[in-house]
PDB file of N, CA and C in Angstrom:
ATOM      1  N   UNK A   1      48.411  -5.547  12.704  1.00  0.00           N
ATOM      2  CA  UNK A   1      48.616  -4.140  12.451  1.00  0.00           C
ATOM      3  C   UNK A   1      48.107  -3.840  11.045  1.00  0.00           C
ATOM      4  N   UNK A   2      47.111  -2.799  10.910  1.00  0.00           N
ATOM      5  CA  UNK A   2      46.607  -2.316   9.466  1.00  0.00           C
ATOM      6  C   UNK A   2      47.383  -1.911   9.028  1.00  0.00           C
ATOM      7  N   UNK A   3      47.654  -2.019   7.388  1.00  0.00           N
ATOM      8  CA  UNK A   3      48.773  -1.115   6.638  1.00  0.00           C
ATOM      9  C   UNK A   3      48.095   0.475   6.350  1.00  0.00           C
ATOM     10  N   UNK A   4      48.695   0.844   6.064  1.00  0.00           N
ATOM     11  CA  UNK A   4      48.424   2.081   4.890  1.00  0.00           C
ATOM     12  C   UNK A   4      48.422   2.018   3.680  1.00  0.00           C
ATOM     13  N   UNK A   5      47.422   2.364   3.086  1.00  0.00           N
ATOM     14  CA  UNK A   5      46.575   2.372   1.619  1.00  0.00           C
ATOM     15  C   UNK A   5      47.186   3.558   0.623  1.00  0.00           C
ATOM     16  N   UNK A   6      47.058   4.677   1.397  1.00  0.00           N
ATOM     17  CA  UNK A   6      47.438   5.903   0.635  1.00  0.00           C
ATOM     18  C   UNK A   6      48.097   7.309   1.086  1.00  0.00           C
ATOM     19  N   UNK A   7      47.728   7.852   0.422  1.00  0.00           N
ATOM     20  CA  UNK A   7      48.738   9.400   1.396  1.00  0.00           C
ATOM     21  C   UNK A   7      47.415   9.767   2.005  1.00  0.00           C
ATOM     22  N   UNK A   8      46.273   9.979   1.259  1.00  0.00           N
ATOM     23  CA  UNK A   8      45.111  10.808   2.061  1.00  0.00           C
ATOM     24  C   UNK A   8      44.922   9.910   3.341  1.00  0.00           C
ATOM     25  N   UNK A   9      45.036   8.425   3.236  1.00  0.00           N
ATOM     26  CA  UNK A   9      45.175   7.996   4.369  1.00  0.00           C
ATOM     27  C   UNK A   9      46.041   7.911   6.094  1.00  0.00           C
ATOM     28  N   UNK A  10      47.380   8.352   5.069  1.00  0.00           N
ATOM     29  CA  UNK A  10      48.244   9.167   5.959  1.00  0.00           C
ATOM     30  C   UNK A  10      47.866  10.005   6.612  1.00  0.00           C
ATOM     31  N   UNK A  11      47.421  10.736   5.844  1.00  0.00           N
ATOM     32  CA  UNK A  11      47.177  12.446   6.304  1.00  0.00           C
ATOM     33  C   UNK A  11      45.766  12.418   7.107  1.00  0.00           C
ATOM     34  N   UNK A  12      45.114  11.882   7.299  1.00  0.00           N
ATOM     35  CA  UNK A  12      44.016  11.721   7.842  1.00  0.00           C
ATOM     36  C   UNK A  12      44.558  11.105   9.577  1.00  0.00           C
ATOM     37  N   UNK A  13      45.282   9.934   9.595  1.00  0.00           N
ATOM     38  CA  UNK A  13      45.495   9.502  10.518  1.00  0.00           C
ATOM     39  C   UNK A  13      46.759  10.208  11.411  1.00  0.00           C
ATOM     40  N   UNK A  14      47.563  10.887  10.745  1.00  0.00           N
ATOM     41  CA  UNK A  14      48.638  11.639  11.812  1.00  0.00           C
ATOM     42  C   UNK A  14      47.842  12.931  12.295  1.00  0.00           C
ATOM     43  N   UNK A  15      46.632  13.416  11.546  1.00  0.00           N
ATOM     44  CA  UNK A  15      46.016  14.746  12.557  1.00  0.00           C
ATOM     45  C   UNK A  15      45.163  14.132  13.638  1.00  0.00           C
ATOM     46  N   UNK A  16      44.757  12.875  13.508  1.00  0.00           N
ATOM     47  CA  UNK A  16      43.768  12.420  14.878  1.00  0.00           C
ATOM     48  C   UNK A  16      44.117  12.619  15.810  1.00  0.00           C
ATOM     49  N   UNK A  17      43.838  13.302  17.234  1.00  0.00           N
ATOM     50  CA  UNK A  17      43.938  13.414  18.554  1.00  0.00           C
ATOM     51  C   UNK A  17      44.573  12.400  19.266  1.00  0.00           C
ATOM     52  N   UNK A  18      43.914  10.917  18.664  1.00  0.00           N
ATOM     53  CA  UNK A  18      45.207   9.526  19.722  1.00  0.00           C
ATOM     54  C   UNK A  18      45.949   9.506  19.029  1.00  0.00           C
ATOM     55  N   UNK A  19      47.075   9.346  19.724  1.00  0.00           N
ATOM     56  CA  UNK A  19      48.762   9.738  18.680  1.00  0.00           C
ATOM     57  C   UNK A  19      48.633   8.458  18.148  1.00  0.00           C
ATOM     58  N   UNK A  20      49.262   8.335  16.826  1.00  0.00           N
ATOM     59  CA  UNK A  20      49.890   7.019  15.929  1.00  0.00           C
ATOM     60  C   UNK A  20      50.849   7.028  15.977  1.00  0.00           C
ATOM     61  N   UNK A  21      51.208   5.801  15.403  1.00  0.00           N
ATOM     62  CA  UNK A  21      53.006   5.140  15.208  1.00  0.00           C
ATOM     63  C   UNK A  21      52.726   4.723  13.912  1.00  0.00           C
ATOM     64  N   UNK A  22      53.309   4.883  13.163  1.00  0.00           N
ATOM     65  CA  UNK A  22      53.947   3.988  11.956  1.00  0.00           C
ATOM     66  C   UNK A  22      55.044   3.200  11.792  1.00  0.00           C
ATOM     67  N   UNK A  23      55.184   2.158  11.426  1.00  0.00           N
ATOM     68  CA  UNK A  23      56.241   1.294  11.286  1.00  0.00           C
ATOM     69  C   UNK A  23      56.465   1.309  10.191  1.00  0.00           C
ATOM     70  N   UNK A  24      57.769   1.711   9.515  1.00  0.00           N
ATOM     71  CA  UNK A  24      58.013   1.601   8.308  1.00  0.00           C
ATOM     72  C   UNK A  24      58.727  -0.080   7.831  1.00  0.00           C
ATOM     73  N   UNK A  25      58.308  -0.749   7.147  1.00  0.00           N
ATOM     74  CA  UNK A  25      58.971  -2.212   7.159  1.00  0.00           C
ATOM     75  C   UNK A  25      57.975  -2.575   5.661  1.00  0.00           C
ATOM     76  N   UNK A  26      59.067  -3.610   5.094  1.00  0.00           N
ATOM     77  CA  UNK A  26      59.239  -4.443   4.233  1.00  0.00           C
ATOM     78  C   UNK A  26      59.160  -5.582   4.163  1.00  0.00           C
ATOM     79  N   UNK A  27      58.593  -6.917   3.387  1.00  0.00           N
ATOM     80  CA  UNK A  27      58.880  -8.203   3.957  1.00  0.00           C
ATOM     81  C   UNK A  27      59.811  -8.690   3.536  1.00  0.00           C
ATOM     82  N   UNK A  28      60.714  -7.975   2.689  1.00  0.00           N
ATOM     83  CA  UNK A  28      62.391  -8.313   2.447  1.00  0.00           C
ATOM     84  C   UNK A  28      63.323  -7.534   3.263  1.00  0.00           C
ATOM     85  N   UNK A  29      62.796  -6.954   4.470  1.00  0.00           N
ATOM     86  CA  UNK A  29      63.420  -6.805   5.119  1.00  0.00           C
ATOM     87  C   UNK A  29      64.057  -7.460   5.983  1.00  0.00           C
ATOM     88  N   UNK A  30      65.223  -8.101   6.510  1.00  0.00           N
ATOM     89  CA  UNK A  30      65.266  -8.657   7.524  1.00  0.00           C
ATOM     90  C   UNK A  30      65.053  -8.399   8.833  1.00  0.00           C
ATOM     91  N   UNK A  31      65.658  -7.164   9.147  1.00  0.00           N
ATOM     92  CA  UNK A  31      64.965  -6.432  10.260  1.00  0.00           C
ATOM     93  C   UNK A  31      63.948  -6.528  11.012  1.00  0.00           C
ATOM     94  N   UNK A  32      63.061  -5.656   9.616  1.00  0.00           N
ATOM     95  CA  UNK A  32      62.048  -5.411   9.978  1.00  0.00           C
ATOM     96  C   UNK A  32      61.110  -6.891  10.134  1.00  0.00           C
ATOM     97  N   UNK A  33      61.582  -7.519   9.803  1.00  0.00           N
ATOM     98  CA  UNK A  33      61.043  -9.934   9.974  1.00  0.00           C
ATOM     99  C   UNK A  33      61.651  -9.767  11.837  1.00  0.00           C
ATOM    100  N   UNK A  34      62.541  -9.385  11.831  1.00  0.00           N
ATOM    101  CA  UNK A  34      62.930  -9.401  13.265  1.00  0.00           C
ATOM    102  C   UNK A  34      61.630  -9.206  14.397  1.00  0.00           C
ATOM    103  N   UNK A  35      61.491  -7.656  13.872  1.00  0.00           N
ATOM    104  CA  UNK A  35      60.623  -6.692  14.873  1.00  0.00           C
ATOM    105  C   UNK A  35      59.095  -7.247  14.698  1.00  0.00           C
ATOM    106  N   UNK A  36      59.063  -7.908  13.609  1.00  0.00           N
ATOM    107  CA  UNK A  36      57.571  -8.163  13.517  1.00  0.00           C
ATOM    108  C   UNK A  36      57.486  -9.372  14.822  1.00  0.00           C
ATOM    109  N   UNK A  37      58.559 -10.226  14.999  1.00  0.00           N
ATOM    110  CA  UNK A  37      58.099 -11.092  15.969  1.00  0.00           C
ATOM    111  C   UNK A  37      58.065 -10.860  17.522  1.00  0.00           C
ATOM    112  N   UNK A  38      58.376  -9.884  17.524  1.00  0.00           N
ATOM    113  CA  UNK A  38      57.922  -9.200  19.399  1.00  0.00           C
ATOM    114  C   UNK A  38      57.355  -8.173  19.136  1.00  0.00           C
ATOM    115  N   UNK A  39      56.456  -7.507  17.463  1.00  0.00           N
ATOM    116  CA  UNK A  39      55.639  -6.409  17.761  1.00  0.00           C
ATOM    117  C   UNK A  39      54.486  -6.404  18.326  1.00  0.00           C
ATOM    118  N   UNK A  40      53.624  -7.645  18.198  1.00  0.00           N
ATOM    119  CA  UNK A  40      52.490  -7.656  18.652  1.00  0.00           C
ATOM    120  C   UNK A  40      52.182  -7.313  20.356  1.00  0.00           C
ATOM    121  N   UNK A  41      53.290  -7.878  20.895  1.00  0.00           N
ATOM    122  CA  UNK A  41      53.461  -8.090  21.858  1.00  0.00           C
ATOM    123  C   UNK A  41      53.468  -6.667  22.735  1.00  0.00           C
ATOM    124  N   UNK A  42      54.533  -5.399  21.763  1.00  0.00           N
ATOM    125  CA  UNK A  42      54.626  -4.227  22.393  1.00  0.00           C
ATOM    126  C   UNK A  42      53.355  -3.347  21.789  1.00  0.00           C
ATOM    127  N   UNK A  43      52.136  -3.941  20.861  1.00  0.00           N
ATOM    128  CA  UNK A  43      51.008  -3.234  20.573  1.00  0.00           C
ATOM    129  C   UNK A  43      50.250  -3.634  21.514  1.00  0.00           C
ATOM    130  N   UNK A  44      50.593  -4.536  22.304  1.00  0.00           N
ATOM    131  CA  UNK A  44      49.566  -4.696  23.048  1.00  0.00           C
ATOM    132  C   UNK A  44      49.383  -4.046  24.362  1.00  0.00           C
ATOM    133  N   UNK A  45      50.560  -3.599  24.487  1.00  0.00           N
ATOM    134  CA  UNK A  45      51.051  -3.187  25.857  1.00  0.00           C
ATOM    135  C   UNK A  45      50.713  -1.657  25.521  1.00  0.00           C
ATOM    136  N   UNK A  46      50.785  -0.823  24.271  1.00  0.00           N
ATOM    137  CA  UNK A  46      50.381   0.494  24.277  1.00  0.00           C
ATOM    138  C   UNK A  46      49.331   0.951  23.266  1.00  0.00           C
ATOM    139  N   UNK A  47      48.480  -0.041  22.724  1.00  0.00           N
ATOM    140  CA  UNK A  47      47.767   0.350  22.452  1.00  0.00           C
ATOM    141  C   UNK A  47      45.813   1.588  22.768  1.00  0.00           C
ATOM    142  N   UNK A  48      46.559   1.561  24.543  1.00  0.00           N
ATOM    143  CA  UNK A  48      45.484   2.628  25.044  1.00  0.00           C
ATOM    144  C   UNK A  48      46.282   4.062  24.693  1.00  0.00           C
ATOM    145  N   UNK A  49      47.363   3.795  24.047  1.00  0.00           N
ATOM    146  CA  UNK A  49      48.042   5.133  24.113  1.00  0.00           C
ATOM    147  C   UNK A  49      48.216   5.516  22.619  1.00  0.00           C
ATOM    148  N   UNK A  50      48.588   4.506  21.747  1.00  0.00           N
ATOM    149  CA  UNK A  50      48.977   4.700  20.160  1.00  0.00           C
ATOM    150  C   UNK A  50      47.511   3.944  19.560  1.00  0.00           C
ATOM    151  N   UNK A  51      47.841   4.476  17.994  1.00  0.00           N
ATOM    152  CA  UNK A  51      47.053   3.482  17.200  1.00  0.00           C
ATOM    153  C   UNK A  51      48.427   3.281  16.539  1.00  0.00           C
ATOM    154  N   UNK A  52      48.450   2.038  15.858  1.00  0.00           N
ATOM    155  CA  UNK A  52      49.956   1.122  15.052  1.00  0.00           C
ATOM    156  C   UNK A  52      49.343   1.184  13.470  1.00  0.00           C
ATOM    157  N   UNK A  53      50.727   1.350  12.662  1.00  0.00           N
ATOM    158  CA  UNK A  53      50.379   0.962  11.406  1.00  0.00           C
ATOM    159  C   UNK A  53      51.621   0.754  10.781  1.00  0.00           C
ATOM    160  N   UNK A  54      51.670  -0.323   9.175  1.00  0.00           N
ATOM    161  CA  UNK A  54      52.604  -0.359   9.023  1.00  0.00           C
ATOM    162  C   UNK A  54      52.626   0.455   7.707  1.00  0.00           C
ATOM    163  N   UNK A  55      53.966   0.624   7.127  1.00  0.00           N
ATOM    164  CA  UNK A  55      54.097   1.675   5.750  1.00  0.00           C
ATOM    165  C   UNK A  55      54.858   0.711   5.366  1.00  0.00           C
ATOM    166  N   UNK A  56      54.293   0.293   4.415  1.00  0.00           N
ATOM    167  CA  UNK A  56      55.282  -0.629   2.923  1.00  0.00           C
ATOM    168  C   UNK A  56      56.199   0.730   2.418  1.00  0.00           C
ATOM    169  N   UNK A  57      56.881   0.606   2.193  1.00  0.00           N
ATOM    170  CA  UNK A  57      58.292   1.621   1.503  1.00  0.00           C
ATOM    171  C   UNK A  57      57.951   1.644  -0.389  1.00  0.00           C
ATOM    172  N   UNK A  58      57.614   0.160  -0.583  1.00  0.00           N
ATOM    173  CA  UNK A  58      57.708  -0.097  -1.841  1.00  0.00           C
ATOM    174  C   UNK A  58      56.326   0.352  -2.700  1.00  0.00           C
ATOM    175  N   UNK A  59      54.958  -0.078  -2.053  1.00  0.00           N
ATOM    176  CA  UNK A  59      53.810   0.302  -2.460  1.00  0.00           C
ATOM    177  C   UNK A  59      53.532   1.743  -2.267  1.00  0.00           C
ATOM    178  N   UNK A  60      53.662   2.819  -1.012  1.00  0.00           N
ATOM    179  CA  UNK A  60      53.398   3.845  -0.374  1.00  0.00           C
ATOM    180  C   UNK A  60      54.735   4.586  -0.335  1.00  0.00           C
ATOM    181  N   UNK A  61      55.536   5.019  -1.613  1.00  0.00           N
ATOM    182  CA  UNK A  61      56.754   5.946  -1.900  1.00  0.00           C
ATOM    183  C   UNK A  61      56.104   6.997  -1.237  1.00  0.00           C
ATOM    184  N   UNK A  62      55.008   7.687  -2.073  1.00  0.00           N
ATOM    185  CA  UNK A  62      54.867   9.108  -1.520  1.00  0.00           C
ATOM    186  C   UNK A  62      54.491   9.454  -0.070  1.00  0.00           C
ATOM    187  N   UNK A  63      54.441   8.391   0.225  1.00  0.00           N
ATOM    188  CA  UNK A  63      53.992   8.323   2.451  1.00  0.00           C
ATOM    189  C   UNK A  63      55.239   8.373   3.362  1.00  0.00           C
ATOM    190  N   UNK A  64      56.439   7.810   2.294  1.00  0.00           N
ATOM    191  CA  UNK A  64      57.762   8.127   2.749  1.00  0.00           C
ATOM    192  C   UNK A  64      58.251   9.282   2.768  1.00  0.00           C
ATOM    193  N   UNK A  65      58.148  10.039   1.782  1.00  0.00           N
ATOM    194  CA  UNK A  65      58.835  10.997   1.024  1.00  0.00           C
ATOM    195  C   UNK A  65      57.869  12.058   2.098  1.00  0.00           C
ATOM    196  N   UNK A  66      56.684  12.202   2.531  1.00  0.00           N
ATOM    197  CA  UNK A  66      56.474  13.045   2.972  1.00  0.00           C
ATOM    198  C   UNK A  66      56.454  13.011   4.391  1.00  0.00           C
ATOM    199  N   UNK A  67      56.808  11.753   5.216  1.00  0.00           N
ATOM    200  CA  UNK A  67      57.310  11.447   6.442  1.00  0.00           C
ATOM    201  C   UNK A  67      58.742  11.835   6.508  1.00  0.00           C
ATOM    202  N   UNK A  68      59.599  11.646   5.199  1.00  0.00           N
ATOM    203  CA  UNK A  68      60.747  12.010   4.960  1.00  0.00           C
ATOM    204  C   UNK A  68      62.068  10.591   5.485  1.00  0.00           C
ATOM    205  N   UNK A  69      61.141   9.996   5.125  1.00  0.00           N
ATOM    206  CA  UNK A  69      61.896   8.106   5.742  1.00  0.00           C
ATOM    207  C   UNK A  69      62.622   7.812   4.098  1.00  0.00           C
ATOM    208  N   UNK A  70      63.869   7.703   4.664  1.00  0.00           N
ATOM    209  CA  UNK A  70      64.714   7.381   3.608  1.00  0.00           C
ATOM    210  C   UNK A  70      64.774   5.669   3.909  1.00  0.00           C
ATOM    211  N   UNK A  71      65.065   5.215   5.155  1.00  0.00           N
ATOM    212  CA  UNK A  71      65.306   3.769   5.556  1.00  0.00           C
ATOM    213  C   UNK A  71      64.115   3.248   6.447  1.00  0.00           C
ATOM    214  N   UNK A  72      64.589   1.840   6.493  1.00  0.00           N
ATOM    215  CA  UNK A  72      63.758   1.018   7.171  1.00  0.00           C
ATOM    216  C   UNK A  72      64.794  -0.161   7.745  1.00  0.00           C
ATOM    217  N   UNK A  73      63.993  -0.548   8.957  1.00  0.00           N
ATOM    218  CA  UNK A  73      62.853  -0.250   9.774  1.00  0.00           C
ATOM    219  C   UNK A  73      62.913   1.361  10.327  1.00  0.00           C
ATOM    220  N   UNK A  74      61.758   1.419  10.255  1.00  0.00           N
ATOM    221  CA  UNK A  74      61.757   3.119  11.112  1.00  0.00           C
ATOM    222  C   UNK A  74      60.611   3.300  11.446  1.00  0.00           C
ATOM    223  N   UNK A  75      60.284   4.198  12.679  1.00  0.00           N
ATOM    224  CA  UNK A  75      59.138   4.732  13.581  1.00  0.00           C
ATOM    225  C   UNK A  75      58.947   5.730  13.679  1.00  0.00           C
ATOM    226  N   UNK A  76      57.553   6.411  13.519  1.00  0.00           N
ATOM    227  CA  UNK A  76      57.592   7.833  13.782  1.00  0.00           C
ATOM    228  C   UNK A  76      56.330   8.223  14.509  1.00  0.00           C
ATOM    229  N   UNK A  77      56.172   8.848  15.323  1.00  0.00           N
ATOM    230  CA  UNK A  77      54.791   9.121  16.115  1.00  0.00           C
ATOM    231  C   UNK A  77      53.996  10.368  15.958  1.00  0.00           C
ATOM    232  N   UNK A  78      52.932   9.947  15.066  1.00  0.00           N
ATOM    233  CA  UNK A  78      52.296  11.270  15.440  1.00  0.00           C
ATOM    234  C   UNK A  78      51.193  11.827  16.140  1.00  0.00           C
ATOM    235  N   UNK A  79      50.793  12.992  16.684  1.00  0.00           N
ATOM    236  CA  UNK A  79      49.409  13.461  16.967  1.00  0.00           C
ATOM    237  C   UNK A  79      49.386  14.837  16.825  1.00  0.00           C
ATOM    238  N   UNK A  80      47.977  15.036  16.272  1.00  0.00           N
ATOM    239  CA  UNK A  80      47.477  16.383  15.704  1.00  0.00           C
ATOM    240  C   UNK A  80      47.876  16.686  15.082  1.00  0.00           C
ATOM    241  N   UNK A  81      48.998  16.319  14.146  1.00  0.00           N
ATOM    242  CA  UNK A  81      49.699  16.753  12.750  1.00  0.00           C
ATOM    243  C   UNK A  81      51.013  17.023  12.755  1.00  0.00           C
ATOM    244  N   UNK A  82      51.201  16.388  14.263  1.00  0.00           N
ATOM    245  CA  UNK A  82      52.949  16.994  14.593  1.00  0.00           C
ATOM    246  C   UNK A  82      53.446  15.577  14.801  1.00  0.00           C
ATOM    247  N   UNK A  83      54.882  15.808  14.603  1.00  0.00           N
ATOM    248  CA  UNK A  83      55.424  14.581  14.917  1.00  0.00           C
ATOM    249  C   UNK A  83      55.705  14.590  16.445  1.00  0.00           C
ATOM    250  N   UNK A  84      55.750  13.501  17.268  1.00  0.00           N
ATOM    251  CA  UNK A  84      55.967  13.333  18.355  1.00  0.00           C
ATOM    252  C   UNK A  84      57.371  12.953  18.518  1.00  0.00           C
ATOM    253  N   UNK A  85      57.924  11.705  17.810  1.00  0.00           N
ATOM    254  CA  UNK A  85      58.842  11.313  18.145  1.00  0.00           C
ATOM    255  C   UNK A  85      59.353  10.748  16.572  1.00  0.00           C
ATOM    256  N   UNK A  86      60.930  10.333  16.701  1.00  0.00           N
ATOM    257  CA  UNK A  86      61.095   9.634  15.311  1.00  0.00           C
ATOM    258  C   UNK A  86      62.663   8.620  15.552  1.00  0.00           C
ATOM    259  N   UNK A  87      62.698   7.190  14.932  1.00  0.00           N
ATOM    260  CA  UNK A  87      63.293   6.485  15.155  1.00  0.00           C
ATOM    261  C   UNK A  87      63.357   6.086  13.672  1.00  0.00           C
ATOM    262  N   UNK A  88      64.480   6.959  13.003  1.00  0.00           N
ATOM    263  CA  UNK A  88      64.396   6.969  11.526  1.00  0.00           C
ATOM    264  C   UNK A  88      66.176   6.201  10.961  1.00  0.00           C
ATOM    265  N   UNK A  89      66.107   5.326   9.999  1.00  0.00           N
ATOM    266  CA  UNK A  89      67.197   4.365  10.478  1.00  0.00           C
ATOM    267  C   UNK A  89      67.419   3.194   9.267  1.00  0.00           C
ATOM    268  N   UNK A  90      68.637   2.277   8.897  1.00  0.00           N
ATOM    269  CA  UNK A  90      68.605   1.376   8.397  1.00  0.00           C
ATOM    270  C   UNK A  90      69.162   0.541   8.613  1.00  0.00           C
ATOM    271  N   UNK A  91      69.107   0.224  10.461  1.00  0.00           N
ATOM    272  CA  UNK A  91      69.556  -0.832  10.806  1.00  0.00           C
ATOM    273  C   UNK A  91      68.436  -1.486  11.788  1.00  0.00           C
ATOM    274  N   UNK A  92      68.568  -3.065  12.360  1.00  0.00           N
ATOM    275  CA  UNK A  92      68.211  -3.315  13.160  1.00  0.00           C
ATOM    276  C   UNK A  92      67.920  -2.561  14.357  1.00  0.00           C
ATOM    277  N   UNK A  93      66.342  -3.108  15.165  1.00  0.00           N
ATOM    278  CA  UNK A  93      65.992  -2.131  16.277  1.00  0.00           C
ATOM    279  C   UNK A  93      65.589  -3.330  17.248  1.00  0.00           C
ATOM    280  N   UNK A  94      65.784  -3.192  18.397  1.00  0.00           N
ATOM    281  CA  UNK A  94      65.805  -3.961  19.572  1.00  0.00           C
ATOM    282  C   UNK A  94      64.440  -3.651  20.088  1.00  0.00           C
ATOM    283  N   UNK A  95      63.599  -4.673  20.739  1.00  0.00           N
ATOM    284  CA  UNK A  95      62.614  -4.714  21.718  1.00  0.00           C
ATOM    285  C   UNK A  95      62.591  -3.122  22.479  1.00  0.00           C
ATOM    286  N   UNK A  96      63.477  -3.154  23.325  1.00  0.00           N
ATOM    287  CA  UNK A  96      63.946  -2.006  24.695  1.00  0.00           C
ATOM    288  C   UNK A  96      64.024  -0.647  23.527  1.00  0.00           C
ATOM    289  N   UNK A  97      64.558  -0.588  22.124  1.00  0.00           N
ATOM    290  CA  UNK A  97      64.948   0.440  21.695  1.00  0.00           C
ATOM    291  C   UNK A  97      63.474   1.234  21.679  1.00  0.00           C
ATOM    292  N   UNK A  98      62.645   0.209  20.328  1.00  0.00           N
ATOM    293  CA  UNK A  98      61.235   0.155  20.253  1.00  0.00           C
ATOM    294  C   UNK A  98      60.840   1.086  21.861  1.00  0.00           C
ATOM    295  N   UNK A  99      60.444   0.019  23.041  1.00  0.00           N
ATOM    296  CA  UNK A  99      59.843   0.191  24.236  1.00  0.00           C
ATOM    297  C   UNK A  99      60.481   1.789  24.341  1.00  0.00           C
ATOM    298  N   UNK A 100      61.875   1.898  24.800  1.00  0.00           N
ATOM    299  CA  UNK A 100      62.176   3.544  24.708  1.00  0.00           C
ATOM    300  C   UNK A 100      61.983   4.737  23.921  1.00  0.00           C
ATOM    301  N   UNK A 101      61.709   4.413  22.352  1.00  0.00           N
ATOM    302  CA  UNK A 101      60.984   5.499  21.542  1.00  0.00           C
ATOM    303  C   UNK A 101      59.359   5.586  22.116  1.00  0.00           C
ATOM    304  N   UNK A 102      58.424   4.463  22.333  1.00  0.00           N
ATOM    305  CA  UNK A 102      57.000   4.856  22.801  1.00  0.00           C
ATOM    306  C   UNK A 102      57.106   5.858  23.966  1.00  0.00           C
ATOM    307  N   UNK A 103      58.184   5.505  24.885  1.00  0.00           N
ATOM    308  CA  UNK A 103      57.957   5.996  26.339  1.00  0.00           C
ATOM    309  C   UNK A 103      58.135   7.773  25.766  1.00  0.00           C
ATOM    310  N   UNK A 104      59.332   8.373  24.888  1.00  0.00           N
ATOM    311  CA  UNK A 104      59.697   9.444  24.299  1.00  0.00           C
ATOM    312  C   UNK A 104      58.496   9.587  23.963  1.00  0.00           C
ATOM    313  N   UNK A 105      57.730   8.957  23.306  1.00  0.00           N
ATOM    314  CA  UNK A 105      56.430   9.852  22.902  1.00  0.00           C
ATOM    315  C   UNK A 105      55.661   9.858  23.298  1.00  0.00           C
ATOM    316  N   UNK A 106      55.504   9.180  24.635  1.00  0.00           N
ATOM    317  CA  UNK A 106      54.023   9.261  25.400  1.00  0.00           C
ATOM    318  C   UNK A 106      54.428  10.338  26.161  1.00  0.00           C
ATOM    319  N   UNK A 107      55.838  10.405  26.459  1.00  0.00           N
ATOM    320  CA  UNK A 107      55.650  11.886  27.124  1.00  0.00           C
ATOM    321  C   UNK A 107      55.487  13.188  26.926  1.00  0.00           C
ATOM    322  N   UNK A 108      55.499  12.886  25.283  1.00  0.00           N
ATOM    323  CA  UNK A 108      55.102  14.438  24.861  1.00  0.00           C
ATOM    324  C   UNK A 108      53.552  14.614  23.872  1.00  0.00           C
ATOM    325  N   UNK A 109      52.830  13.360  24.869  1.00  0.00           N
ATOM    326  CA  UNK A 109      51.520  13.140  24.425  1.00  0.00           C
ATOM    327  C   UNK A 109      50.908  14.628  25.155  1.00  0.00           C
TER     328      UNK A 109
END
């Protein structure tokens, strides 16, 4: 999964037409160490539908602040400049939770 570099990079990728996800995660996260080891697994399964990325919290403050992500791990989906869906949070997130926020936003693809 590519990270995010910057805000213009942000902002560039939540107006694109194929909806994105962002993963907000840390590598002192524990959590988010959790989710990394069955993420690949659920990018693979929707990647005809999302593009994936992750948001460092610590390097990319202002990508938070204007997603409005106070915690991590957290998910948010966008396309065309709108949010689709949001799984915003500072606890552990389950496989199925993950799998049930994509399905929320593919349906309002």
């Amino acid at each position: 999964m590519k990270n995010i570099q910057s805000k213009e990079q942000f902002l560039e990728l939540i107006a694109k037409k194929k909806a994105t996800v962002l993963f907000f995660s840390a590598d002192w996260c524990s959590d988010c160490n959790f989710i990394d080891t069955f993420m690949d697994e659920i990018i693979e399964k929707n990647q005809d539908d999302f593009d994936f990325y992750k948001v460092n919290p610590d390097s990319q403050k202002e990508v938070c602040e204007l997603a409005n992500v106070m915690g991590i791990p957290s998910f948010i989906a966008y396309k065309e400049g709108k949010t689709l869906a949001e799984m915003i949070g500072n606890s552990g997130r389950t496989k199925e939770e993950i799998e049930r926020f994509l399905e929320n936003a593919k349906a309002k693809v």
